[in-house]
C-alpha atoms as a PDB file:
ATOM      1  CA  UNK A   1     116.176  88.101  76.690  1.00  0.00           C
ATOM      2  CA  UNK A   2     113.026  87.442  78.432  1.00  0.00           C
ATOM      3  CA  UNK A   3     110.482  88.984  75.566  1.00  0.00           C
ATOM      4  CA  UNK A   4     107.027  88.926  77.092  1.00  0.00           C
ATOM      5  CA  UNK A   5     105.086  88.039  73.841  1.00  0.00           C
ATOM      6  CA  UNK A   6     101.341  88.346  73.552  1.00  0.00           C
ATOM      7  CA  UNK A   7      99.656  85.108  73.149  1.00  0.00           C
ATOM      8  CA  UNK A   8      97.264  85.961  70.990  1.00  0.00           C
ATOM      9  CA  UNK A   9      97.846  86.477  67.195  1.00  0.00           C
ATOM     10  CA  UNK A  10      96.195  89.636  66.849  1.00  0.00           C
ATOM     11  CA  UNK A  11      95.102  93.055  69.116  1.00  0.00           C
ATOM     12  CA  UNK A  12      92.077  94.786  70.268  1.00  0.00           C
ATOM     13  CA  UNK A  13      92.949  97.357  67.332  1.00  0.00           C
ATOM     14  CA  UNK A  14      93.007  94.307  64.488  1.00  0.00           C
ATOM     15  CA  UNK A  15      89.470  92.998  65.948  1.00  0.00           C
ATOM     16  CA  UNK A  16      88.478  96.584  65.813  1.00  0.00           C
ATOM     17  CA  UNK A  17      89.616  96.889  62.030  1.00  0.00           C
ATOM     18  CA  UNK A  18      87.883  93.425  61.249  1.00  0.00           C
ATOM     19  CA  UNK A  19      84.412  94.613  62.729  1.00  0.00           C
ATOM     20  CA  UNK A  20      84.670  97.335  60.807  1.00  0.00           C
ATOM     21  CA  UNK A  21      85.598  95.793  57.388  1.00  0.00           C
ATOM     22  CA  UNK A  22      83.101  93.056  57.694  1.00  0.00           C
ATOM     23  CA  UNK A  23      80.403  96.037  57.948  1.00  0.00           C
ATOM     24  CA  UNK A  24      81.515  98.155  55.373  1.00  0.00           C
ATOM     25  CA  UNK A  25      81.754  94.351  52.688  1.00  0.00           C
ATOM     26  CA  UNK A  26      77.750  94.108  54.023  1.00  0.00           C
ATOM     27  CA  UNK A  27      77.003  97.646  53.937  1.00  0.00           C
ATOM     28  CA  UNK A  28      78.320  97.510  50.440  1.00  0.00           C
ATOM     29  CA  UNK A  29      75.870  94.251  49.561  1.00  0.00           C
ATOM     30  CA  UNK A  30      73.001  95.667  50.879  1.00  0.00           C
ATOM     31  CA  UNK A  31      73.767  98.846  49.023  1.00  0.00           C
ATOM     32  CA  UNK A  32      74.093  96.871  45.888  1.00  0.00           C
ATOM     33  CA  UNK A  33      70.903  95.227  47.205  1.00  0.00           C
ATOM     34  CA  UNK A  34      68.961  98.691  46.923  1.00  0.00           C
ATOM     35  CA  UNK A  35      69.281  99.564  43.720  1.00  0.00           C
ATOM     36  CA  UNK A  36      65.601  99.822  42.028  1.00  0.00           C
ATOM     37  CA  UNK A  37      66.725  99.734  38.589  1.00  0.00           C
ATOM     38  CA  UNK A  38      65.868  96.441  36.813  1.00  0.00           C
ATOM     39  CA  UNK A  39      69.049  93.632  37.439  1.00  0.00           C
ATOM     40  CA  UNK A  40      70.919  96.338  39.739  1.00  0.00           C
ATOM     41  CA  UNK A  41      72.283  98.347  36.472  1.00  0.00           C
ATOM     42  CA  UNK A  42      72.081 101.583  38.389  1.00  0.00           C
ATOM     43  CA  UNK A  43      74.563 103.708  40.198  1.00  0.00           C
ATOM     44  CA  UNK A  44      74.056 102.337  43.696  1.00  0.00           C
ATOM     45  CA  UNK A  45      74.603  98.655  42.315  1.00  0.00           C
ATOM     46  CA  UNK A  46      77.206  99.067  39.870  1.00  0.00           C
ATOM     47  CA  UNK A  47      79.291 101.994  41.477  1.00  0.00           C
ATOM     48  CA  UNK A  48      79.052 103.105  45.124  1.00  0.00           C
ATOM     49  CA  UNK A  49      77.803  99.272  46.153  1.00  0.00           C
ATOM     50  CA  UNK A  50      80.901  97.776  44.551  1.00  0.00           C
ATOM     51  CA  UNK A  51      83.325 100.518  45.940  1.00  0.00           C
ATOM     52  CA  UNK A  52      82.044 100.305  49.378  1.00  0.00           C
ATOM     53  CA  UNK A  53      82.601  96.302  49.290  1.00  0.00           C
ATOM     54  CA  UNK A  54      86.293  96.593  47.963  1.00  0.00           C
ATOM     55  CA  UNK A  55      87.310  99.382  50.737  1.00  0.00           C
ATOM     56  CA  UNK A  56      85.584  96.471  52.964  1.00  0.00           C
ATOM     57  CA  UNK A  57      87.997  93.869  51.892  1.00  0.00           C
ATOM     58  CA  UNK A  58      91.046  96.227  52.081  1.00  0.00           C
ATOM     59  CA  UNK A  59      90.278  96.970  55.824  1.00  0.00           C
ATOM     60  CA  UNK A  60      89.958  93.250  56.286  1.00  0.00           C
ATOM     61  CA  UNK A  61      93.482  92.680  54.358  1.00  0.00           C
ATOM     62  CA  UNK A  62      94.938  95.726  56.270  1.00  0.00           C
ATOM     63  CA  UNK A  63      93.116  93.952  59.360  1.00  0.00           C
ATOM     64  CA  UNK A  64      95.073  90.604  59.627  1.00  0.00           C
ATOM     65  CA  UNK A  65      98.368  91.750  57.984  1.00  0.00           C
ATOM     66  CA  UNK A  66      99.106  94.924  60.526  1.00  0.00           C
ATOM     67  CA  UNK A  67     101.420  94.129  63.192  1.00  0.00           C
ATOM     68  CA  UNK A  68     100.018  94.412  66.997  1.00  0.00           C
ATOM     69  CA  UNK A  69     102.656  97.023  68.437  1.00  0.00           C
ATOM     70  CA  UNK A  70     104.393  95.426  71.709  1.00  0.00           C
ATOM     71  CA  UNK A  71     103.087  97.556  74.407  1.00  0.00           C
END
């Protein structure tokens, strides 16, 4: 019964899937940020922005809730 267990909560993999969400939730607001029509009604700040900053925030969620495998 002597489990080695990792003392750390997460792996390299859920850092990796962190970085990665937190760029694609900024690469979403800067998209949103580039719109040129007036108040951001176009299609980068009302459709690809905010669909680039939810897949963002489900890579974060995905992030902290996957399980490290026990290698």
């Amino acid at each position: 019964m002597s489990a080695t267990k990792n003392p750390f909560p997460f792996s390299s993999t859920n850092y990796r899937l962190l970085l990665i969400g937190l760029a694609l939730i900024l690469g979403g607001f800067i998209i949103m940020n580039l719109d040129s029509e007036e108040f951001g009604f176009g299609v980068l700040g009302l459709t690809i922005g905010p669909l680039v900053t939810i897949s963002g925030f489900i890579v974060e969620f995905w992030a902290i809730l996957r399980k490290p495998s026990d290698k």
